[in-house]
C-alpha atoms as a PDB file:
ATOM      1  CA  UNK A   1      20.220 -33.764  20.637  1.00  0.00           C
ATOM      2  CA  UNK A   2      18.600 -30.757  22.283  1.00  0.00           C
ATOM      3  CA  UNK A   3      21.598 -28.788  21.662  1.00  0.00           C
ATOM      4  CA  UNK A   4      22.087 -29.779  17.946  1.00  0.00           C
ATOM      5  CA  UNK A   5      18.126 -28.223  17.926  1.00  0.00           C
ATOM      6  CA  UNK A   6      19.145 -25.184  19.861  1.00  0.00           C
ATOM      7  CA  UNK A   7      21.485 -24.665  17.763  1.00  0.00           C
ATOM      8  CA  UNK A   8      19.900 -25.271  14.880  1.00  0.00           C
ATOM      9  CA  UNK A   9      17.059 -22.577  15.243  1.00  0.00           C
ATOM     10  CA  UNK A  10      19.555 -20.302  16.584  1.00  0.00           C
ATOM     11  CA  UNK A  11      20.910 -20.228  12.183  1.00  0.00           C
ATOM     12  CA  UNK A  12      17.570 -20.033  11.797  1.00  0.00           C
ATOM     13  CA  UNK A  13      16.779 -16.987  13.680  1.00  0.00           C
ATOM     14  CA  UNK A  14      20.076 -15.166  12.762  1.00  0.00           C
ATOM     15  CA  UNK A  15      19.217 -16.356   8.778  1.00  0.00           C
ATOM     16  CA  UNK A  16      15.652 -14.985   9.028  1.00  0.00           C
ATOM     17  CA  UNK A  17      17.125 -11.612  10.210  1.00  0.00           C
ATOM     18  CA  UNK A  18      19.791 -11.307   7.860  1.00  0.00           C
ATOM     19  CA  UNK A  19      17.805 -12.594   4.584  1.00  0.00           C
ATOM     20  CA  UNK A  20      14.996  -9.808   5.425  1.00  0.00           C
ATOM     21  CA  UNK A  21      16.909  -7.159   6.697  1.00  0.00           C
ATOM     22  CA  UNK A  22      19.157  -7.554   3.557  1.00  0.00           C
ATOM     23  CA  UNK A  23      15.941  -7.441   1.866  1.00  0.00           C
ATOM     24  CA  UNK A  24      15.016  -4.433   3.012  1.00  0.00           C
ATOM     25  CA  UNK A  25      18.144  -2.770   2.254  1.00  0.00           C
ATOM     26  CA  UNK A  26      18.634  -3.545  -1.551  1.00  0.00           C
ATOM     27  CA  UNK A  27      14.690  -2.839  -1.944  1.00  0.00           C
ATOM     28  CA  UNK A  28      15.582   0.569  -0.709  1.00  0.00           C
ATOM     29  CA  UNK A  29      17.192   1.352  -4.027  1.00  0.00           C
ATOM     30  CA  UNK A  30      15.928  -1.567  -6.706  1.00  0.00           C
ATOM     31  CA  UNK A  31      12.840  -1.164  -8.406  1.00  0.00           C
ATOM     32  CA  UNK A  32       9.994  -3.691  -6.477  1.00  0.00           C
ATOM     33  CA  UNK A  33       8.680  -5.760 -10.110  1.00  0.00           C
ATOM     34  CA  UNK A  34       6.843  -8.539  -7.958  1.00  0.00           C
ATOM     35  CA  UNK A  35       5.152  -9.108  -5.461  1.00  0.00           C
ATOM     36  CA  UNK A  36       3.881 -12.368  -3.529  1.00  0.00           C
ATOM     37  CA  UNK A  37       0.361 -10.925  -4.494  1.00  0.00           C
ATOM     38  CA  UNK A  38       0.807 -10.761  -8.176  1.00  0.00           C
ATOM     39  CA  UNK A  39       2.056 -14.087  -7.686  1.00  0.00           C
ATOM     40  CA  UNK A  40      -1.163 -15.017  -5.988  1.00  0.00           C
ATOM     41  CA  UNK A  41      -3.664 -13.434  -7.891  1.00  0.00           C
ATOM     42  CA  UNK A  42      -1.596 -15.350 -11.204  1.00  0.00           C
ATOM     43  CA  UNK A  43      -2.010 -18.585  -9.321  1.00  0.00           C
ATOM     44  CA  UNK A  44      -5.834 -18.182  -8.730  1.00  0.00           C
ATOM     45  CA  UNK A  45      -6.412 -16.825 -12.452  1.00  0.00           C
ATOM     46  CA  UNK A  46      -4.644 -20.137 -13.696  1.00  0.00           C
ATOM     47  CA  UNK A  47      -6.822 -22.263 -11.399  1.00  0.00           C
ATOM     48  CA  UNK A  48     -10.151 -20.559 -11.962  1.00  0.00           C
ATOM     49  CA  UNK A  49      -9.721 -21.074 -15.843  1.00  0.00           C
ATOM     50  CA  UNK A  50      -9.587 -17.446 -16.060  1.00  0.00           C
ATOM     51  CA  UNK A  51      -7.634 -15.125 -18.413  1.00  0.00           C
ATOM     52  CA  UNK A  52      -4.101 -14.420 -17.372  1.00  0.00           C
ATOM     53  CA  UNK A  53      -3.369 -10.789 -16.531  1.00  0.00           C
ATOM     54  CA  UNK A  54      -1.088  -9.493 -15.231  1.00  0.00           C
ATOM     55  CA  UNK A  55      -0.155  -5.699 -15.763  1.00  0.00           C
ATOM     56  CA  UNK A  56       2.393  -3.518 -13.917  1.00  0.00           C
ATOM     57  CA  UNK A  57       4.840  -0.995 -14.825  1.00  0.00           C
ATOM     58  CA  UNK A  58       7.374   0.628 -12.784  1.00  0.00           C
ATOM     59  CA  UNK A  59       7.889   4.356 -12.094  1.00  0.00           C
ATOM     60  CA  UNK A  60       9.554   6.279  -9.897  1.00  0.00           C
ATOM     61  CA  UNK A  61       7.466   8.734  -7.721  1.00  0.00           C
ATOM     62  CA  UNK A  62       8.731  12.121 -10.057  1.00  0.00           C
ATOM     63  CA  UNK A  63       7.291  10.463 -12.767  1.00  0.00           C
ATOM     64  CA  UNK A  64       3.556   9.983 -10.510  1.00  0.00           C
ATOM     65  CA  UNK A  65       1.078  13.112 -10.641  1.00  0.00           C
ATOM     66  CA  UNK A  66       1.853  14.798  -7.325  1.00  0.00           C
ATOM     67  CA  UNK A  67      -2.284  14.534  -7.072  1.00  0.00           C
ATOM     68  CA  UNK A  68      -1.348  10.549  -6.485  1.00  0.00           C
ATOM     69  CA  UNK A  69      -0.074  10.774  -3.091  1.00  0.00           C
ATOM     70  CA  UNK A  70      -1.833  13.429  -1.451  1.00  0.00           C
ATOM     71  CA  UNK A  71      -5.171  11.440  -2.703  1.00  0.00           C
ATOM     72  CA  UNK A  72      -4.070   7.934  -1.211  1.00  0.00           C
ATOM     73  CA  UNK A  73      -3.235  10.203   1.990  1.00  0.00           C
ATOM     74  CA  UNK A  74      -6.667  11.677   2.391  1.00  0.00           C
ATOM     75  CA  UNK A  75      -8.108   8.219   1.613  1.00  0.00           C
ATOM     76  CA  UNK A  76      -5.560   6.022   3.374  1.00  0.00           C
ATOM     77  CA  UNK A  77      -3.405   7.648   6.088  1.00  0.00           C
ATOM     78  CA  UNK A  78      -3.993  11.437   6.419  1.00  0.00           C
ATOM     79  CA  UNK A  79      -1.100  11.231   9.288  1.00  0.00           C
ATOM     80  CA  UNK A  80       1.545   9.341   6.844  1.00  0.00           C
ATOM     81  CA  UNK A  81       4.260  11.789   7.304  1.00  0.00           C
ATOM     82  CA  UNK A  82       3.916  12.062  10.621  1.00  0.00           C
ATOM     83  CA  UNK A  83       4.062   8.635  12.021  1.00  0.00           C
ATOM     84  CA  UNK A  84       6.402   6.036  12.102  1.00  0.00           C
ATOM     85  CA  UNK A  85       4.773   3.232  10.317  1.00  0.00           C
ATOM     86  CA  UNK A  86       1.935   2.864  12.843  1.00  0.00           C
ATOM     87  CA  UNK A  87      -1.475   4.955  13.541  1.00  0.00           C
ATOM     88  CA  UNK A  88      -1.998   4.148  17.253  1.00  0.00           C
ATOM     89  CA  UNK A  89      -5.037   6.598  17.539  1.00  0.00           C
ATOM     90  CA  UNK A  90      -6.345   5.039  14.725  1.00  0.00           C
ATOM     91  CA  UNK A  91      -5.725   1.402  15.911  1.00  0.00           C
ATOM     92  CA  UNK A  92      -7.651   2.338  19.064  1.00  0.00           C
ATOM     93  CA  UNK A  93     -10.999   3.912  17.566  1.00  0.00           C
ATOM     94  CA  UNK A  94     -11.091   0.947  15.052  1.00  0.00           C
ATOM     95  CA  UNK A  95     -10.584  -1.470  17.857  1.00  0.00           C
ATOM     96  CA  UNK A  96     -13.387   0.530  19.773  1.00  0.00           C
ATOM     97  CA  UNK A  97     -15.959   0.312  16.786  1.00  0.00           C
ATOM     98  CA  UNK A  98     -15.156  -3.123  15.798  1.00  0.00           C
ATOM     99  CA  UNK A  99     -15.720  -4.066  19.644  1.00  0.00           C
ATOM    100  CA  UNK A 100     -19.100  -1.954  19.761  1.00  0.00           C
ATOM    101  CA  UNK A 101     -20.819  -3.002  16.957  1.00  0.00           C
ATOM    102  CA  UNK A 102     -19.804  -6.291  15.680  1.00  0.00           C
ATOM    103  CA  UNK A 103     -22.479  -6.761  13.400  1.00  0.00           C
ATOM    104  CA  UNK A 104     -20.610  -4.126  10.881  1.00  0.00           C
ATOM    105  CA  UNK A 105     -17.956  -4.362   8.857  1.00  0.00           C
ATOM    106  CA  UNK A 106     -14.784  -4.771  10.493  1.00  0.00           C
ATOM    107  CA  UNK A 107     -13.049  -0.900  10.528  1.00  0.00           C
ATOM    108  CA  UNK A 108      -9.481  -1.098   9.662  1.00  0.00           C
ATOM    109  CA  UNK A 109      -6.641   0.817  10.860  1.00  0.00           C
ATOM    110  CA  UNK A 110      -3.151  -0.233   8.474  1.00  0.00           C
ATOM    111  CA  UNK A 111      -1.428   2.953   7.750  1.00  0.00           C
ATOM    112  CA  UNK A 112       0.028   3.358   4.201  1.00  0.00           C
ATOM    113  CA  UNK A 113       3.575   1.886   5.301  1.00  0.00           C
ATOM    114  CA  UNK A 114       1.915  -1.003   6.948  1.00  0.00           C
ATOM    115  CA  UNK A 115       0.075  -1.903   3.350  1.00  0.00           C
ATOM    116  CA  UNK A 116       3.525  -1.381   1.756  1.00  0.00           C
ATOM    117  CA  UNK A 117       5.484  -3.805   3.963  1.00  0.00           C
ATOM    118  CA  UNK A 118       1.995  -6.443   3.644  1.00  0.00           C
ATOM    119  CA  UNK A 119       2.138  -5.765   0.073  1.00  0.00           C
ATOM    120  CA  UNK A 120       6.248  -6.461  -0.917  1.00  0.00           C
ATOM    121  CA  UNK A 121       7.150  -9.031   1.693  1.00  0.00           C
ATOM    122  CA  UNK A 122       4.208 -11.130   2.759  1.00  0.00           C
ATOM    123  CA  UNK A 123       0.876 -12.356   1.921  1.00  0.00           C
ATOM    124  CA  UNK A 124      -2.935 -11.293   1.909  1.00  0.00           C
ATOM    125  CA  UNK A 125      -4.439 -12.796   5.388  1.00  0.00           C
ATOM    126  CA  UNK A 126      -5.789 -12.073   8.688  1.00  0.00           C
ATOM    127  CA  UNK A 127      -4.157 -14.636  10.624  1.00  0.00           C
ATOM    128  CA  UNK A 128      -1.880 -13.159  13.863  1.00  0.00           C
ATOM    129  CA  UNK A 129       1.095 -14.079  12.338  1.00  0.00           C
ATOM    130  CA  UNK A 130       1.021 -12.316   9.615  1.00  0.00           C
ATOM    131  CA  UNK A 131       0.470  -9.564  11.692  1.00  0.00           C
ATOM    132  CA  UNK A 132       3.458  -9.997  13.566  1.00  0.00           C
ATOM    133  CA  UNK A 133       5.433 -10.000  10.817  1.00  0.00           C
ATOM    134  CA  UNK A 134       3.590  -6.669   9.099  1.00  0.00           C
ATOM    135  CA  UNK A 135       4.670  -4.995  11.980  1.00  0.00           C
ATOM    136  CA  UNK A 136       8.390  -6.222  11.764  1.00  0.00           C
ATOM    137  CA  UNK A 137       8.755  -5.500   8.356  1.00  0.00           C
ATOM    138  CA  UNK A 138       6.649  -2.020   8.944  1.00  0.00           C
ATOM    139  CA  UNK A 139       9.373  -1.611  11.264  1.00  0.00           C
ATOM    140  CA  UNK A 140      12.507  -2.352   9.060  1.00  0.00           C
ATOM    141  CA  UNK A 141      10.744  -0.045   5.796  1.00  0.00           C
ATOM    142  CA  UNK A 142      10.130   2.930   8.508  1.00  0.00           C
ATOM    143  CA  UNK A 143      13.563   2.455   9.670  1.00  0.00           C
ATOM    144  CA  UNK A 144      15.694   1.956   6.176  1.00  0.00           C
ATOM    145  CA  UNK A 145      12.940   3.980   4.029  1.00  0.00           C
ATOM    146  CA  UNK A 146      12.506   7.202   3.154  1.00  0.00           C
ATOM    147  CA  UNK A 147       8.731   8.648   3.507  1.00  0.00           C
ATOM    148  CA  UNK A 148       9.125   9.117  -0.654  1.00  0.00           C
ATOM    149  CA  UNK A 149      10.582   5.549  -0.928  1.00  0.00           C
ATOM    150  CA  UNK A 150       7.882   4.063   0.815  1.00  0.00           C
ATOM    151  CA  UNK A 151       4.992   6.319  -1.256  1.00  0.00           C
ATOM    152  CA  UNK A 152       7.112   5.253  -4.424  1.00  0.00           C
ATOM    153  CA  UNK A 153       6.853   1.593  -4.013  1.00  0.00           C
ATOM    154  CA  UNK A 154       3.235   1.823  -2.202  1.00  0.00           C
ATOM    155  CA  UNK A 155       1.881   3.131  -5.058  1.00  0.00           C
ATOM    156  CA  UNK A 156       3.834   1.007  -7.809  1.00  0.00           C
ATOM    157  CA  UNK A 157       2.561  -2.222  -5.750  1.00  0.00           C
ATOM    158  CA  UNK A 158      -0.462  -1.848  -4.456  1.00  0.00           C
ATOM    159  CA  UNK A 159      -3.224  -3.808  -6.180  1.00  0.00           C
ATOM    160  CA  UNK A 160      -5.470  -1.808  -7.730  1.00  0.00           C
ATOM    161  CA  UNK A 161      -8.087  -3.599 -10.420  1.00  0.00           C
ATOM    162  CA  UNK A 162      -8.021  -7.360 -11.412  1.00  0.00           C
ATOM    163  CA  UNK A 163      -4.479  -7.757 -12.575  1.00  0.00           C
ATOM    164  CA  UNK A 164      -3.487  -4.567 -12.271  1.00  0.00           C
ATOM    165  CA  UNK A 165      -0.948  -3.546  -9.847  1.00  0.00           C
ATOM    166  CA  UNK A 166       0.351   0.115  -9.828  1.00  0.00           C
ATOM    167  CA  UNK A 167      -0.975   3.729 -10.497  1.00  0.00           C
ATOM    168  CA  UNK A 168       1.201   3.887 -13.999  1.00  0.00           C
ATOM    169  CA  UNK A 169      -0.965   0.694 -15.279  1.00  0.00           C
ATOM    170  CA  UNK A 170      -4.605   1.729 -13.761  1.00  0.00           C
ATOM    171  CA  UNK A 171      -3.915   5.158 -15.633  1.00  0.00           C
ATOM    172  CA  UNK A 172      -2.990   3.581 -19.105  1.00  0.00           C
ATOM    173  CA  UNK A 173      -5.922   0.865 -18.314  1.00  0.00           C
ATOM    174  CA  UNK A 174      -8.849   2.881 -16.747  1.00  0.00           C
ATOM    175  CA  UNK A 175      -8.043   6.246 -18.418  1.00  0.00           C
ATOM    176  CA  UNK A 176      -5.643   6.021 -21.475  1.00  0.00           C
ATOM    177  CA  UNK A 177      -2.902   8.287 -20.021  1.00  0.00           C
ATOM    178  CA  UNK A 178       0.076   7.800 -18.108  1.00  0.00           C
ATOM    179  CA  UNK A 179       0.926   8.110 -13.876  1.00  0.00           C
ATOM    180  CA  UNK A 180       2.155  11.550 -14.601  1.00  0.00           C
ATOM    181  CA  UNK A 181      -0.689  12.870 -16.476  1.00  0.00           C
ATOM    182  CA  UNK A 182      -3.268  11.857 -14.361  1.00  0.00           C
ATOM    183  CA  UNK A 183      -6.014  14.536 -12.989  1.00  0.00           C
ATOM    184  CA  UNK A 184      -6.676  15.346  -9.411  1.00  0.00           C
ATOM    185  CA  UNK A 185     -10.097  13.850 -10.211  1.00  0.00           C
ATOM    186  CA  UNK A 186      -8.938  10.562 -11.571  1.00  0.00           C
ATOM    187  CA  UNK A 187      -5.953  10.108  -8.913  1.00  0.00           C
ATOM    188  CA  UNK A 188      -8.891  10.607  -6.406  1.00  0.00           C
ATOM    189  CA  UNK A 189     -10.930   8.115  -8.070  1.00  0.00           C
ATOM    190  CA  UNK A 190      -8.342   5.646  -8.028  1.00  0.00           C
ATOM    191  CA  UNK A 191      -8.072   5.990  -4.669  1.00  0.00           C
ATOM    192  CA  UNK A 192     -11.727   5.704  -3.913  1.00  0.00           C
ATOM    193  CA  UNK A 193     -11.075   1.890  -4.845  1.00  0.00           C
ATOM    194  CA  UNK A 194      -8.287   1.287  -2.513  1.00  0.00           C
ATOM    195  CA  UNK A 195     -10.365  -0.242   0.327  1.00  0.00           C
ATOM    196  CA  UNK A 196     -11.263  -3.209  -2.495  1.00  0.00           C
ATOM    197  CA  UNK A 197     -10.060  -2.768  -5.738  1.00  0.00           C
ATOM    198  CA  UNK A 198     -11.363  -6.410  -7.004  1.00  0.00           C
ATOM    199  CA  UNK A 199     -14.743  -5.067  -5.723  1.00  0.00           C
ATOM    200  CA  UNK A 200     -14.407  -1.412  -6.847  1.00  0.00           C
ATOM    201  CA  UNK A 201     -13.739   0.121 -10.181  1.00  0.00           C
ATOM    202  CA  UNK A 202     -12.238   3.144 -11.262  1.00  0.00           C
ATOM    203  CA  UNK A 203     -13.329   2.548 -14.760  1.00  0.00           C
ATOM    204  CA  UNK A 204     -16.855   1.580 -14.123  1.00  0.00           C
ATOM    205  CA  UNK A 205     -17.278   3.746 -10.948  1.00  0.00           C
ATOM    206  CA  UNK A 206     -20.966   3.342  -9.247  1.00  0.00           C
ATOM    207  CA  UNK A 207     -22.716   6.425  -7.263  1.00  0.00           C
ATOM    208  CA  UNK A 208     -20.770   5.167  -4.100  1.00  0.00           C
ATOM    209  CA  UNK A 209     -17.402   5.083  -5.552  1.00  0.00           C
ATOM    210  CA  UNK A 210     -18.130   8.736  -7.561  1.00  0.00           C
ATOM    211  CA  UNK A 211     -19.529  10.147  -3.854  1.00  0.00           C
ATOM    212  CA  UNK A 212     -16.313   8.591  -2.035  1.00  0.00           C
ATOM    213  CA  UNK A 213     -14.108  10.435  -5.043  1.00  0.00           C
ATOM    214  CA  UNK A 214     -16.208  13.709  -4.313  1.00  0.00           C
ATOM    215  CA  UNK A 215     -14.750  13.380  -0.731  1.00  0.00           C
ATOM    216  CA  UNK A 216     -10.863  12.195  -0.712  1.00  0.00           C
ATOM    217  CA  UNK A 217     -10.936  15.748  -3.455  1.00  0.00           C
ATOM    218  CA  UNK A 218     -12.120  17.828  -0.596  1.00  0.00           C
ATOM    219  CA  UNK A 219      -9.958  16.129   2.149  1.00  0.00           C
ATOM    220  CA  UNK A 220      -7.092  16.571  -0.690  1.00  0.00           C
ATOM    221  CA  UNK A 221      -6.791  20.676   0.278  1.00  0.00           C
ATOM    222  CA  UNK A 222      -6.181  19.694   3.921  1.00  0.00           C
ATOM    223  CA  UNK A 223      -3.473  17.008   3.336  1.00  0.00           C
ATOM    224  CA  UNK A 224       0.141  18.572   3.543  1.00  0.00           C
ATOM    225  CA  UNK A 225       1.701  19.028   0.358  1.00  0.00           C
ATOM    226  CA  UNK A 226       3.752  15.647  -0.579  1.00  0.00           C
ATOM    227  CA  UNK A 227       7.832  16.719  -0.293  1.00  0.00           C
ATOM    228  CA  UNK A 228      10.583  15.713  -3.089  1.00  0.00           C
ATOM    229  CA  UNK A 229      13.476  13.568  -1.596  1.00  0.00           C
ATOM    230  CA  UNK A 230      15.646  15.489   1.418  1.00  0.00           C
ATOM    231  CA  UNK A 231      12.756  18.054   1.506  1.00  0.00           C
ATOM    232  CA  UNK A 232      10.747  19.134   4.581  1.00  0.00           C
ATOM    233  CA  UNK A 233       7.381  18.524   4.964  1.00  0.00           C
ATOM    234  CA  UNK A 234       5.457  21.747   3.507  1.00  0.00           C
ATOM    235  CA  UNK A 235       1.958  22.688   4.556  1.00  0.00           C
ATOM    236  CA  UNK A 236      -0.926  23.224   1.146  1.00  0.00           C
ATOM    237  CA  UNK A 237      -2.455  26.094   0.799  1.00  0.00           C
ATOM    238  CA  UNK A 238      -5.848  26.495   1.249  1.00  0.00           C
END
């Protein structure tokens, strides 16, 4: 009997690392559509006797003002295309803070590819094992993904309004253009939200959300310029 178990999560193991792993590969190159959150969010709509809404529209990252991802970066993770997947300087000073003054709200440390990997393969939580597995599939994305691949499908995933998931559908929703199109000003608006887009709004944006936007634009000229594809990383002017 104990053997038949052994052996039994032994297929599991090897069939947990081969389903995610493959996962991770053919995500490399196919366009991410859904998510586990818009699955979610659906779910909740449905059960709250809301509206549904769901509204997302894939593009790739040549087709995203280049504004986009140097305003998550200055928001987000200012060190994105340096690290690999994790901010361990950040991890400690948030640790530090949270540990010092409790009473606040909690600091957080998830770099950009950590939201990506949270974002395509699991689901919203705090528990410790979700954790464990944001920092496996951090791992795999960092390891399999390009920096661009990962901006592309951060920024075509990540939640950013009730029902709306990507930068290509805030821009048609909040400001009647398209990804490409958007202004400096807007992308850094959007990205003022990012800490809690369901609390947050680009459209309606109060004092604090126009005085965070005032300050991702100014960290935006110290942010390295974002590189094309098989491009090094060049520093912005000034």
């Amino acid at each position: 009997m104990i053997k038949i178990i052994l052996k039994l999560i032994r297929w599991i193991v090897v069939a947990f690392f081969a389903s995610t792993i493959l996962s991770v590969v053919v995500l490399r190159f196919v366009p991410v559509f859904f998510t586990p959150l818009m699955f979610i969010r659906c779910y909740q709509q449905v059960t709250e006797g809301r509206d549904l809404k769901l509204s997302h529209h894939w593009v790739p990252l040549d087709e995203i003002s280049e504004s986009m991802p140097q305003a998550v970066m200055a928001s987000e993770d200012a060190k994105f295309l340096k690290h690999h997947g994790f901010d361990y300087e950040a991890i400690e000073h948030a640790a530090k803070r949270n540990k010092e003054h409790p009473e606040k709200r909690r600091l957080g440390a998830s770099t950009i590819s950590q939201q990506t990997a949270k974002n395509v393969f699991l689901w919203p939580g705090r528990s410790w094992v979700r954790k464990g597995f944001e920092v496996y599939f951090t791992t795999l994305i960092e390891l399999m993904w390009s920096k661009q691949r990962i901006m592309e499908v951060y920024l075509n995933s990540i939640e950013m309004g009730e029902g709306i998931y990507g930068v290509d559908a805030v821009a048609e929703e909040h400001f009647g253009t398209d990804a490409l199109h958007l202004s400096k000003a807007q992308c850094a608006l959007i990205a003022a939200t990012l800490p809690n887009p369901r609390r947050y709004s680009s459209l309606h944006p109060s004092a604090y959300m126009l005085k965070r936007q005032a300050r991702i634009l100014r960290e935006m000229r110290f942010v390295t310029t974002f590189p094309k594809e098989g491009n090094d990383v060049k520093q912005k002017k000034k």
